[in-house]
N, C-alpha and C. Protein backbone atom coordinates (compact mmCIF):
# COMPACT_ATOMS: atom_id res chain seq x y z
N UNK A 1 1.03 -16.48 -18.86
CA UNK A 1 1.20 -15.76 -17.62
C UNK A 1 0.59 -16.59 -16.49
N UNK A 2 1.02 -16.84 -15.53
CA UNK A 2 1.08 -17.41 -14.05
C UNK A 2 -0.06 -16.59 -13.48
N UNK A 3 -0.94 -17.33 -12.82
CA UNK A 3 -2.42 -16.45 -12.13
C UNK A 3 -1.84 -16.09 -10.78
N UNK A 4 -2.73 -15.22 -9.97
CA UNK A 4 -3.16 -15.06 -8.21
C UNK A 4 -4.04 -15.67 -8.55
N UNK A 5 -4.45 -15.99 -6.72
CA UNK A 5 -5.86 -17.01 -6.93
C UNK A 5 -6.08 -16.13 -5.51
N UNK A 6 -7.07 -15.24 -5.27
CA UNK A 6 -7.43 -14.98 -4.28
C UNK A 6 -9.13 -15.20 -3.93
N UNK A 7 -9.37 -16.22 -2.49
CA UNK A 7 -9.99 -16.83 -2.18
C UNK A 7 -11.12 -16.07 -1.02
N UNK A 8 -12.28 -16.11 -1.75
CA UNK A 8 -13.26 -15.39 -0.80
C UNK A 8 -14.23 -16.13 -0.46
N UNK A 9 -15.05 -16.10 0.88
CA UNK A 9 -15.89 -16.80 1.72
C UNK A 9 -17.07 -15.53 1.92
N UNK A 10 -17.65 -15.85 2.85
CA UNK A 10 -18.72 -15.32 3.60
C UNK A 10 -18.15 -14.25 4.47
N UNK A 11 -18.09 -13.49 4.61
CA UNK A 11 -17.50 -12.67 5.53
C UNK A 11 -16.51 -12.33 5.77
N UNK A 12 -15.38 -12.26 4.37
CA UNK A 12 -14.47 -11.63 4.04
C UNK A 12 -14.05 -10.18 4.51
N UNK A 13 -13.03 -9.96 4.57
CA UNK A 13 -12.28 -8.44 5.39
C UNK A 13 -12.45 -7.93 3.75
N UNK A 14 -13.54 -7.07 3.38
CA UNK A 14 -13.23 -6.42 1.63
C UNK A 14 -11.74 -5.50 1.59
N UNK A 15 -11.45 -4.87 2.75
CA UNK A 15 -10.48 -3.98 2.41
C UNK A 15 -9.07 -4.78 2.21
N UNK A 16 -8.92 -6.17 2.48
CA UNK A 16 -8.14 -7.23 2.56
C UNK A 16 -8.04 -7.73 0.65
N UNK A 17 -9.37 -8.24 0.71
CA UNK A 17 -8.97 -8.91 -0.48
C UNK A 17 -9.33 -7.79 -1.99
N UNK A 18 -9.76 -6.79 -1.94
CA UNK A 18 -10.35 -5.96 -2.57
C UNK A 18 -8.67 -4.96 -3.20
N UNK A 19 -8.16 -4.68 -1.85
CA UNK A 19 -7.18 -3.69 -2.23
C UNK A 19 -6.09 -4.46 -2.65
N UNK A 20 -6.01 -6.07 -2.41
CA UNK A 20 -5.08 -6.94 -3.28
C UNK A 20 -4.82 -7.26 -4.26
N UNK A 21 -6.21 -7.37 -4.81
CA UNK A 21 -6.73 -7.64 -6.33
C UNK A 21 -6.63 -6.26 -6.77
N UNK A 22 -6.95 -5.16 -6.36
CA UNK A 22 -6.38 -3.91 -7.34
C UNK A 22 -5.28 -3.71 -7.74
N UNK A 23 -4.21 -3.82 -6.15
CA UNK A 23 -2.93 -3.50 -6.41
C UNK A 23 -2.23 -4.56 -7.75
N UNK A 24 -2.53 -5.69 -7.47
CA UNK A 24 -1.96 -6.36 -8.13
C UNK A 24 -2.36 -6.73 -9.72
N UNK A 25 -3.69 -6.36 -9.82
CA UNK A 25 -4.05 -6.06 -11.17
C UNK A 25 -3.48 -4.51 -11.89
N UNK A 26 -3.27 -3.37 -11.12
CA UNK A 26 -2.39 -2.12 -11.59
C UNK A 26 -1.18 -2.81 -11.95
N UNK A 27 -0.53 -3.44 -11.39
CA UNK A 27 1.18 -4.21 -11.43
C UNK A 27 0.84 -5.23 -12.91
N UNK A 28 -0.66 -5.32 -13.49
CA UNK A 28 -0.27 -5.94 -14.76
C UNK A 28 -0.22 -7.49 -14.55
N UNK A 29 -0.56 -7.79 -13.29
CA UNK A 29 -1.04 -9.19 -13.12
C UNK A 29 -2.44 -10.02 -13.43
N UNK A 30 -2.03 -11.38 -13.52
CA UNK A 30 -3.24 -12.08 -13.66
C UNK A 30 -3.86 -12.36 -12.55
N UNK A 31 -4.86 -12.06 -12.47
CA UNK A 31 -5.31 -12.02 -10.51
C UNK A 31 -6.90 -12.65 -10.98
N UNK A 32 -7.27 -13.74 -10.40
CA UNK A 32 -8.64 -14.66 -10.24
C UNK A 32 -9.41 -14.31 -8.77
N UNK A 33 -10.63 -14.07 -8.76
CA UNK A 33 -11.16 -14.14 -7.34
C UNK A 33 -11.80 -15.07 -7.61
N UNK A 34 -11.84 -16.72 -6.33
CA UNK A 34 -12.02 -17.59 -6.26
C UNK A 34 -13.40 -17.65 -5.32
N UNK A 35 -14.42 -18.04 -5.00
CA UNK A 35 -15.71 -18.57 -4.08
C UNK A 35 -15.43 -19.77 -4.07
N UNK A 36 -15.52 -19.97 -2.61
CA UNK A 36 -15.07 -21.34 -1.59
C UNK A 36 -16.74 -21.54 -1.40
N UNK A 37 -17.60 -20.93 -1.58
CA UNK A 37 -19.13 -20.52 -1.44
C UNK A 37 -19.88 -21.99 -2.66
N UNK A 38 -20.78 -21.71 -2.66
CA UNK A 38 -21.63 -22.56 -3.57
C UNK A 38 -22.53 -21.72 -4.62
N UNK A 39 -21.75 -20.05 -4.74
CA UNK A 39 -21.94 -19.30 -5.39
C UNK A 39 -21.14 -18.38 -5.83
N UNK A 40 -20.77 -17.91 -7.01
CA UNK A 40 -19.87 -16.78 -7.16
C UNK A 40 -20.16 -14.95 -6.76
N UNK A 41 -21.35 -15.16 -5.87
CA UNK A 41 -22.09 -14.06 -5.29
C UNK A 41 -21.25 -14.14 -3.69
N UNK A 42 -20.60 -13.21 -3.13
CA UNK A 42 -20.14 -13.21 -1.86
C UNK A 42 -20.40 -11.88 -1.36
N UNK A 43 -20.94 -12.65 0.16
CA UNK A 43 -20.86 -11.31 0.49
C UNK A 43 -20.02 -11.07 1.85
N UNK A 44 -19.37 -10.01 2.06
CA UNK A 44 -18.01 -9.36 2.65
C UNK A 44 -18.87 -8.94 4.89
N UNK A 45 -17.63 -8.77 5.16
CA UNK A 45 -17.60 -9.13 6.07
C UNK A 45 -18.80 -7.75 6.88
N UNK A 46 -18.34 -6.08 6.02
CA UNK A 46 -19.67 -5.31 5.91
C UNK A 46 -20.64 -4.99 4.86
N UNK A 47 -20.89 -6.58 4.49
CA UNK A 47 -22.08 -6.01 3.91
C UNK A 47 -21.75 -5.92 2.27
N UNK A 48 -20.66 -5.96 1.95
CA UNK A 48 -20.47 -5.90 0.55
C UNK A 48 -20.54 -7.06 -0.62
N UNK A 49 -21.08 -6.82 -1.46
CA UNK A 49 -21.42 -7.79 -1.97
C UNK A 49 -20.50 -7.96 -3.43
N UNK A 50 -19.92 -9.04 -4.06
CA UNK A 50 -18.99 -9.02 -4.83
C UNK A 50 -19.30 -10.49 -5.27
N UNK A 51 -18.75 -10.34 -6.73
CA UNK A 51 -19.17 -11.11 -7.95
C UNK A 51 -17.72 -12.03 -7.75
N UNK A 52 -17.55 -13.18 -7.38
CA UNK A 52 -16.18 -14.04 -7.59
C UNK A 52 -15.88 -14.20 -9.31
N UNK A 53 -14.47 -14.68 -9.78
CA UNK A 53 -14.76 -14.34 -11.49
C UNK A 53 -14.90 -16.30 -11.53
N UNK A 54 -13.99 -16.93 -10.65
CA UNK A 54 -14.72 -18.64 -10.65
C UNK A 54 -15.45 -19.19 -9.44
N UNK A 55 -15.67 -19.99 -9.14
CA UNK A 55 -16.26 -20.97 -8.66
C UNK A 55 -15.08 -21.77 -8.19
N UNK A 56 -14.69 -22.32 -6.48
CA UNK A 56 -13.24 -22.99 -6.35
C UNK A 56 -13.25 -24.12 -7.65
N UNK A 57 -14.29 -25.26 -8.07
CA UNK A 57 -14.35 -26.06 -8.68
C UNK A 57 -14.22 -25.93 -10.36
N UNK A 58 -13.96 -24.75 -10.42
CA UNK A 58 -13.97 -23.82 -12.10
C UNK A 58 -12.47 -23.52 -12.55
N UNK A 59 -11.67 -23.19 -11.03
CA UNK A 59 -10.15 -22.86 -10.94
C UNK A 59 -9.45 -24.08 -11.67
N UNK A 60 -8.68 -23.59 -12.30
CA UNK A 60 -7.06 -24.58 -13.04
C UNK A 60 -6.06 -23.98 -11.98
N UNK A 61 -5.90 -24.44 -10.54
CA UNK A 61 -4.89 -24.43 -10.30
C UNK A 61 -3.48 -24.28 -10.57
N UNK A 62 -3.55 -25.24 -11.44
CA UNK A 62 -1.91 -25.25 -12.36
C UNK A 62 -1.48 -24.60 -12.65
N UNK A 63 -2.15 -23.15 -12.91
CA UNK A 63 -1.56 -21.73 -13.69
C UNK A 63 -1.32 -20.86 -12.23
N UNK A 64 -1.20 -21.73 -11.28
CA UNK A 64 -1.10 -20.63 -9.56
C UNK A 64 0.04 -20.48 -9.61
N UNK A 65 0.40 -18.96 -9.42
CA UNK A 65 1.90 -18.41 -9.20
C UNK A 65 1.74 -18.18 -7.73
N UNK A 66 0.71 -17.47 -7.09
CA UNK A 66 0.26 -17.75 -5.61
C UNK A 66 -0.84 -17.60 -5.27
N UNK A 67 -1.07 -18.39 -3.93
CA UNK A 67 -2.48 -18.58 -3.22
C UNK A 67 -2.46 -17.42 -1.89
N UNK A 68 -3.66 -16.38 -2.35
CA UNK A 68 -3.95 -15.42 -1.32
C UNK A 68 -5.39 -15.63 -0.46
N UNK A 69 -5.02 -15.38 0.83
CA UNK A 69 -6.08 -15.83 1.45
C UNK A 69 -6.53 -13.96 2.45
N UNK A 70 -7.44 -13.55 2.26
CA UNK A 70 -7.68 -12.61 2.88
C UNK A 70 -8.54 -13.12 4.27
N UNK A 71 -8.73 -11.94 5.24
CA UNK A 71 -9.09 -12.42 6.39
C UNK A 71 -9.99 -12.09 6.69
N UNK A 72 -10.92 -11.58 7.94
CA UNK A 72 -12.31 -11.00 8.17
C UNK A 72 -13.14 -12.15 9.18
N UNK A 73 -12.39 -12.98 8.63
CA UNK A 73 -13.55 -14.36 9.14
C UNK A 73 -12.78 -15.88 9.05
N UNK A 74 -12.79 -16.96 10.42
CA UNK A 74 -11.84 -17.77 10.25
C UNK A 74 -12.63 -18.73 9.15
N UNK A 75 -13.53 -18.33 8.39
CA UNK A 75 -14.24 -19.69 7.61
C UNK A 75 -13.98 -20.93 6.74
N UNK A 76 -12.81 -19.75 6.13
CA UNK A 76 -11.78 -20.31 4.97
C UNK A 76 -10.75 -21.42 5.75
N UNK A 77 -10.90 -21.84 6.88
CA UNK A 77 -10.56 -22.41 7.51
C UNK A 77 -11.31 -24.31 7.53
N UNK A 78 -12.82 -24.06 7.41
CA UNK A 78 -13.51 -24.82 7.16
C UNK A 78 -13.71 -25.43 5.42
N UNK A 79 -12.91 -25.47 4.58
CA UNK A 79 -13.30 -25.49 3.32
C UNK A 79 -12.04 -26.44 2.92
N UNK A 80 -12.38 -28.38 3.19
CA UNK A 80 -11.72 -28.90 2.91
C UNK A 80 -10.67 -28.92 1.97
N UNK A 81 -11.07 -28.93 0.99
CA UNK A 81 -10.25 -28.78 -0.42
C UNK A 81 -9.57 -27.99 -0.36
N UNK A 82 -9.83 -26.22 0.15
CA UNK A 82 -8.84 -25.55 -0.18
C UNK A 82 -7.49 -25.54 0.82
N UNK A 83 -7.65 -26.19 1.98
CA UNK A 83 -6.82 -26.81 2.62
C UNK A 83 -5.63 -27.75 1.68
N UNK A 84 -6.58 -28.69 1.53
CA UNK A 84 -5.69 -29.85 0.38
C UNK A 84 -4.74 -29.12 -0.53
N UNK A 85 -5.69 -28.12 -0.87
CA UNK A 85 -4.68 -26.94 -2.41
C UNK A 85 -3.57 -26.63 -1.37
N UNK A 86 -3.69 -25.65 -0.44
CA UNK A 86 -2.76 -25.19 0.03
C UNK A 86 -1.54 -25.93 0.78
N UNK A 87 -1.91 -26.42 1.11
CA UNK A 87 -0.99 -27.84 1.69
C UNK A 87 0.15 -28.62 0.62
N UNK A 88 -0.71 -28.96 -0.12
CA UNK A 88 0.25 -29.04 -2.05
C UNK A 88 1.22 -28.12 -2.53
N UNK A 89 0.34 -27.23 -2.65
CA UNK A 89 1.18 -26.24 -3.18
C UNK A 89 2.38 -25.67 -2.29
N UNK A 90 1.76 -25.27 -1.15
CA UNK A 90 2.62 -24.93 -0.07
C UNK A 90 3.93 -25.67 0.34
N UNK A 91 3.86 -27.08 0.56
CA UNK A 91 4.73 -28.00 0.38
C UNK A 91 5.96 -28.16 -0.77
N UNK A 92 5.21 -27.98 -1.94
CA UNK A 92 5.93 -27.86 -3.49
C UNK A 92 6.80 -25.99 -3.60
N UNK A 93 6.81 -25.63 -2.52
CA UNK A 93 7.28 -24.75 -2.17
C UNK A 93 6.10 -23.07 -2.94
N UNK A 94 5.63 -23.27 -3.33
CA UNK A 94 4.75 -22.28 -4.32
C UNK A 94 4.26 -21.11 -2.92
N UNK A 95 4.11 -19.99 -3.92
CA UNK A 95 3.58 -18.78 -2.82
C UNK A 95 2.69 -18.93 -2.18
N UNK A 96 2.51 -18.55 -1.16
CA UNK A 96 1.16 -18.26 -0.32
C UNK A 96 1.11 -16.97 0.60
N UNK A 97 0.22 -16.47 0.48
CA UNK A 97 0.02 -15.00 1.15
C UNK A 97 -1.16 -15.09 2.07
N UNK A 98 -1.31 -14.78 3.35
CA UNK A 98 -2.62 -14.55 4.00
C UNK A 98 -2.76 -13.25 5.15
N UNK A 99 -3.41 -12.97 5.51
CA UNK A 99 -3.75 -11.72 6.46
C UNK A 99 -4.71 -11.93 7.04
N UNK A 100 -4.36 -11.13 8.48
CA UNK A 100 -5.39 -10.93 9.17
C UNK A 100 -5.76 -12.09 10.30
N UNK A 101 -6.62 -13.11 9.96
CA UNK A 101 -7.30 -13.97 10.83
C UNK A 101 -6.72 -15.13 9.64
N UNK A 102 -6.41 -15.28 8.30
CA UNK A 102 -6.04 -15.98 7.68
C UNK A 102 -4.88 -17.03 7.92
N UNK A 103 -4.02 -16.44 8.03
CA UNK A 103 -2.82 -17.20 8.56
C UNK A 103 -3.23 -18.17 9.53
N UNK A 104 -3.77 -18.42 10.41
CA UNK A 104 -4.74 -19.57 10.86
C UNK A 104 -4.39 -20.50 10.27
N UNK A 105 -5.05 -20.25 8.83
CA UNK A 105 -5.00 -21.49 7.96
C UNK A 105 -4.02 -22.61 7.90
N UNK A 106 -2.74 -21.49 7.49
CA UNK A 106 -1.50 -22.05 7.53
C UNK A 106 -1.06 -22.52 8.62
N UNK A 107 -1.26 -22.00 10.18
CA UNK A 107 -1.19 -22.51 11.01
C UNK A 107 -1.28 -23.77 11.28
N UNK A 108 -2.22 -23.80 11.06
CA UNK A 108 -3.36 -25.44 11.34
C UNK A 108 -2.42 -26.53 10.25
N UNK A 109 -2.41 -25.83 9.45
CA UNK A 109 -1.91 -26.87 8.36
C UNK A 109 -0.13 -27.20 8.88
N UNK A 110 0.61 -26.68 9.19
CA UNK A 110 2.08 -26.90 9.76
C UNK A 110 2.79 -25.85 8.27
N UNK A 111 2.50 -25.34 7.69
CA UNK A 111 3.18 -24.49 6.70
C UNK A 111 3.47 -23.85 7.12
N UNK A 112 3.58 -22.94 8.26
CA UNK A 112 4.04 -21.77 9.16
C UNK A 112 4.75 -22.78 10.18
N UNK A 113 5.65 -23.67 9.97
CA UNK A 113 6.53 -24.64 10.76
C UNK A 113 8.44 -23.65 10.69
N UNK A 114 8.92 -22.68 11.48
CA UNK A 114 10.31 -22.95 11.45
C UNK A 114 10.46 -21.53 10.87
N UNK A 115 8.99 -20.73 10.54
CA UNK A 115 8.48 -19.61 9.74
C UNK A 115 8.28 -18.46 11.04
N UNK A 116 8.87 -17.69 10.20
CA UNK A 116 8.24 -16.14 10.74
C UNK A 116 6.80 -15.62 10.14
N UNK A 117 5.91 -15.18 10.86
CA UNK A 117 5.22 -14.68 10.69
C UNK A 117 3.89 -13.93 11.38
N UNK A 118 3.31 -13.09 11.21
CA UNK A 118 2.07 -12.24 11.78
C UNK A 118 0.85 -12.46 11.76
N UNK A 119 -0.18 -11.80 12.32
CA UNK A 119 -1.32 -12.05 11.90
C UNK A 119 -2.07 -10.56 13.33
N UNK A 120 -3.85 -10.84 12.85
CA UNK A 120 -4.43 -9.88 13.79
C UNK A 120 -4.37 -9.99 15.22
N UNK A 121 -4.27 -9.16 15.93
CA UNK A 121 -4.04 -9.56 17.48
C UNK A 121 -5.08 -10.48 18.03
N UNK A 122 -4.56 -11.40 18.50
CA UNK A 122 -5.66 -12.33 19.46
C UNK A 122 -5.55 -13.98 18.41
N UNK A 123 -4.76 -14.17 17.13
CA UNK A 123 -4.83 -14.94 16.59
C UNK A 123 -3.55 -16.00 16.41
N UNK A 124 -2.26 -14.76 17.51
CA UNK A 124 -1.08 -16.10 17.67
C UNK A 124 -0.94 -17.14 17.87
N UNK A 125 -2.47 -17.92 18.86
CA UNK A 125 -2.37 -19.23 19.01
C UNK A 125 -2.60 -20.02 18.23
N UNK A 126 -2.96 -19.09 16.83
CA UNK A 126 -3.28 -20.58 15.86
C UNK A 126 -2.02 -20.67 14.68
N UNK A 127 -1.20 -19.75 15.18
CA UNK A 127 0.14 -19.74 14.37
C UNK A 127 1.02 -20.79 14.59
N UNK A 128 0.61 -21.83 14.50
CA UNK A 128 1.49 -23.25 15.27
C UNK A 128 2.72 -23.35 14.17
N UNK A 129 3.36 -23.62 14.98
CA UNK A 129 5.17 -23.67 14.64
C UNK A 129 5.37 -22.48 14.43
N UNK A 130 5.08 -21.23 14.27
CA UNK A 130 5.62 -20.17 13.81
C UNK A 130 6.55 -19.23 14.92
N UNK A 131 7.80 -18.30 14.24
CA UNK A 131 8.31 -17.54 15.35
C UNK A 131 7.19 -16.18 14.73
N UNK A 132 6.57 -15.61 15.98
CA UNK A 132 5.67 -14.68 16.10
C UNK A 132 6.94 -13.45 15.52
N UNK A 133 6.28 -12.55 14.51
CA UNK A 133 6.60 -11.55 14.46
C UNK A 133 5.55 -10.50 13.86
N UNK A 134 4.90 -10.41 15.26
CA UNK A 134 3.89 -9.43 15.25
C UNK A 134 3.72 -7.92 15.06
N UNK A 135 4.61 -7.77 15.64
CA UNK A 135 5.30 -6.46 15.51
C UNK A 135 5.23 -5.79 14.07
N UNK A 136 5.44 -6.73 13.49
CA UNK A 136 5.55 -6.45 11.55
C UNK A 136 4.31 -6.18 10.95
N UNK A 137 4.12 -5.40 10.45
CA UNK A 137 3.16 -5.26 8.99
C UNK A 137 2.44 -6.31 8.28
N UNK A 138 3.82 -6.64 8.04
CA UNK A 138 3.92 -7.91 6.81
C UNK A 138 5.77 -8.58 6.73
N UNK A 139 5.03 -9.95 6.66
CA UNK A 139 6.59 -10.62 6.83
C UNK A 139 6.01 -11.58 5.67
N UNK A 140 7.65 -11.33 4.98
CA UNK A 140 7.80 -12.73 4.44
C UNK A 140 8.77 -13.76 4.66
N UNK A 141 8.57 -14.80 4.57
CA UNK A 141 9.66 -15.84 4.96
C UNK A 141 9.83 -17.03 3.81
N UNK A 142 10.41 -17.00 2.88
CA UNK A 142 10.92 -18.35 1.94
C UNK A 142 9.60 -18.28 1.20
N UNK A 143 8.48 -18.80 0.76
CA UNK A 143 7.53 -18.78 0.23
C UNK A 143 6.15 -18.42 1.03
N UNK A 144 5.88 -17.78 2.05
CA UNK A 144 4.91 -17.80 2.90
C UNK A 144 5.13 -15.86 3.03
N UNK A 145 4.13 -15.75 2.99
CA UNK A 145 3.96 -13.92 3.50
C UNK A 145 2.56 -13.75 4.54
N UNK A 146 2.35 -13.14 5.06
CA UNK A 146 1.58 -12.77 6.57
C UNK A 146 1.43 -11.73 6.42
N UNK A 147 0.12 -10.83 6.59
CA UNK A 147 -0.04 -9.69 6.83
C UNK A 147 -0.88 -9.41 8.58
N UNK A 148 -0.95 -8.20 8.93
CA UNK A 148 -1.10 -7.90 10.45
C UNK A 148 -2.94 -7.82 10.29
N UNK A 149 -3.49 -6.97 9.27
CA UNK A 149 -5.12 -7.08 9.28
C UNK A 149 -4.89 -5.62 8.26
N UNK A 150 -6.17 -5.08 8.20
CA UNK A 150 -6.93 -4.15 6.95
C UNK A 150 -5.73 -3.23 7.14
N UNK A 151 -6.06 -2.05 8.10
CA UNK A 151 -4.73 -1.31 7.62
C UNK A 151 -3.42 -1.50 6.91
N UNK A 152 -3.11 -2.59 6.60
CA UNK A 152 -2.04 -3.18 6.19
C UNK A 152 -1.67 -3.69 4.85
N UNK A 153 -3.54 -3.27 4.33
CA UNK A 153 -3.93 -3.88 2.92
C UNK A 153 -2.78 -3.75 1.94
N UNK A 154 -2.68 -2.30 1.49
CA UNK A 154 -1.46 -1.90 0.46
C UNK A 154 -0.53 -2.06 0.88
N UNK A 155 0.43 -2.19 2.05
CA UNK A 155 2.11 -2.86 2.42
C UNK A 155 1.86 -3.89 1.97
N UNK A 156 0.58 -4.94 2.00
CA UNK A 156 0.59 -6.46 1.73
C UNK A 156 0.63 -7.04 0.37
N UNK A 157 -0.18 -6.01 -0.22
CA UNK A 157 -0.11 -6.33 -2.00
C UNK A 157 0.83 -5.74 -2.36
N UNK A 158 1.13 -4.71 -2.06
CA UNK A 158 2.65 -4.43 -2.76
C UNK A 158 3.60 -5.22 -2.24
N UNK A 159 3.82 -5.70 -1.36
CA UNK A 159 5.42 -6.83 -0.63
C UNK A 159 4.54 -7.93 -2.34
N UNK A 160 3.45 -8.64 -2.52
CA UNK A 160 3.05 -9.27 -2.83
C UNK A 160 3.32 -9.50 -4.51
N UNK A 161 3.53 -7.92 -4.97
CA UNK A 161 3.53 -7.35 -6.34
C UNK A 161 5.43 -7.46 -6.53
N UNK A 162 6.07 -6.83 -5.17
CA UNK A 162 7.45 -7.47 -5.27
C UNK A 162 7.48 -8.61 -5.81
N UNK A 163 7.09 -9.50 -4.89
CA UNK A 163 7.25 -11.21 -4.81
C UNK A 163 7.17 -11.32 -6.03
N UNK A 164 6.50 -11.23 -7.04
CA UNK A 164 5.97 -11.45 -8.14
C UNK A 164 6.60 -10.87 -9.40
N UNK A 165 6.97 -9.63 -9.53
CA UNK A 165 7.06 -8.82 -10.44
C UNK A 165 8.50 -7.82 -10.28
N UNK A 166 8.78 -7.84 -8.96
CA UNK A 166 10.13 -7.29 -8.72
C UNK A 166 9.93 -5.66 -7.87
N UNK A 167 11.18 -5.15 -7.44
CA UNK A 167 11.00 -3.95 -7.02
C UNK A 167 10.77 -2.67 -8.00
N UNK A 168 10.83 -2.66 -9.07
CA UNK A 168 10.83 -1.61 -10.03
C UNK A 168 9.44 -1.28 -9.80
N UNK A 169 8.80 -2.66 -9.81
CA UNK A 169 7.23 -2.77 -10.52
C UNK A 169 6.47 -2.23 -8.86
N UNK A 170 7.42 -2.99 -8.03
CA UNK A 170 6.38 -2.19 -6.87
C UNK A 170 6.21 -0.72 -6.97
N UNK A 171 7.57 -0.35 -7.16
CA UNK A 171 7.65 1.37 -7.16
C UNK A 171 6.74 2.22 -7.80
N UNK A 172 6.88 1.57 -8.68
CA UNK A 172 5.94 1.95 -10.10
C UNK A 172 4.35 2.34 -9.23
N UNK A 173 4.08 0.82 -9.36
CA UNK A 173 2.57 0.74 -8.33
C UNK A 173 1.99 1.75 -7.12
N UNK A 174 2.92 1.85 -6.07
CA UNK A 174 3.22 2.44 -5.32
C UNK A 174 3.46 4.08 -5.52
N UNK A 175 4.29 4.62 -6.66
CA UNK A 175 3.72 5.92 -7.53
C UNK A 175 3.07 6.18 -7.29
N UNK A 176 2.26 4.78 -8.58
CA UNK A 176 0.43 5.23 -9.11
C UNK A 176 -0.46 5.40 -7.93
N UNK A 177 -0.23 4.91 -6.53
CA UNK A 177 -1.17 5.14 -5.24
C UNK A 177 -0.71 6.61 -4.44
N UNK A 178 0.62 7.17 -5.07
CA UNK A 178 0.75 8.47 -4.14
C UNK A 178 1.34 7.81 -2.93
N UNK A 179 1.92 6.39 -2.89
CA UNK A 179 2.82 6.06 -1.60
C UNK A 179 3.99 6.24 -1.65
């Protein structure tokens, strides 16, 4: 089975990466929480404190079906390597999902080149090449998905649990939450 790799820093949005890793572990996925940190101890953007299951340097990449980046904080922005990952992978066409203040990332990097996509208000300028579609929830475009920020948590893992697993399985999921 093909992993998620969702990537947490210092000051993570928890309702971002927290309600991703649920949804998508209910859907029967393999889902990793990754520390970009120099510890698998993180703590969230209020205050929450959460156990990563690797270390970025512990990850086998190779088993990435997609790279999720939650938002809260542009930090993940600063963390050479995982740049390099995403840039690779992203290129090799492979998933990538981010929200919030995340999409940045992709920004910066030119992976949101020719792409639709969203992010939290006040963060379009770092959406370089992208056609803004703010307006949206959550967009996906060819291998790249965008979410708008926290409220948006469950539209984002479920579009995400689609991507992955199909529409049956969202439904299913989506049931089990009473949506």
């Amino acid at each position: 089975m093909k992993t998620t790799y969702v990537f947490l820093t210092t000051g993570f949005e928890e309702v971002e990466a927290l309600a991703t890793v649920d949804v998508l572990r209910r859907a029967g996925l393999d889902v990793k929480t990754v520390s970009v940190e120099d510890s698998k101890r993180v703590v969230a953007s209020h205050r929450v404190e959460v156990t990563a299951d690797l270390l970025f340097g512990e990850a086998d990449f190779g088993s990435a079906e997609l790279l999720a980046l939650p938002g809260g904080t542009t930090r993940l922005n600063e963390f050479e390597e995982l740049k390099k990952l995403l840039l690779t992978f992203g290129k090799a066409g492979g998933k990538i999902a981010a929200i919030c203040a995340a999409p940045m990332v992709l920004g910066g990097l030119g992976l949101l080149n020719g792409k639709k996509a969203t992010c939290y208000p006040g963060f379009e300028k770092f959406l370089t090449g992208a056609t803004l579609a703010t307006e949206q929830p959550v967009v996906v475009d060819g291998n790249i998905v965008t979410g708008k920020g926290p409220a948006f948590s469950l539209e984002f893992a479920l579009t995400l649990v689609e991507l992955i697993a199909g529409k049956a399985k969202r439904s299913e999921v989506a049931a089990g939450l009473l949506l």
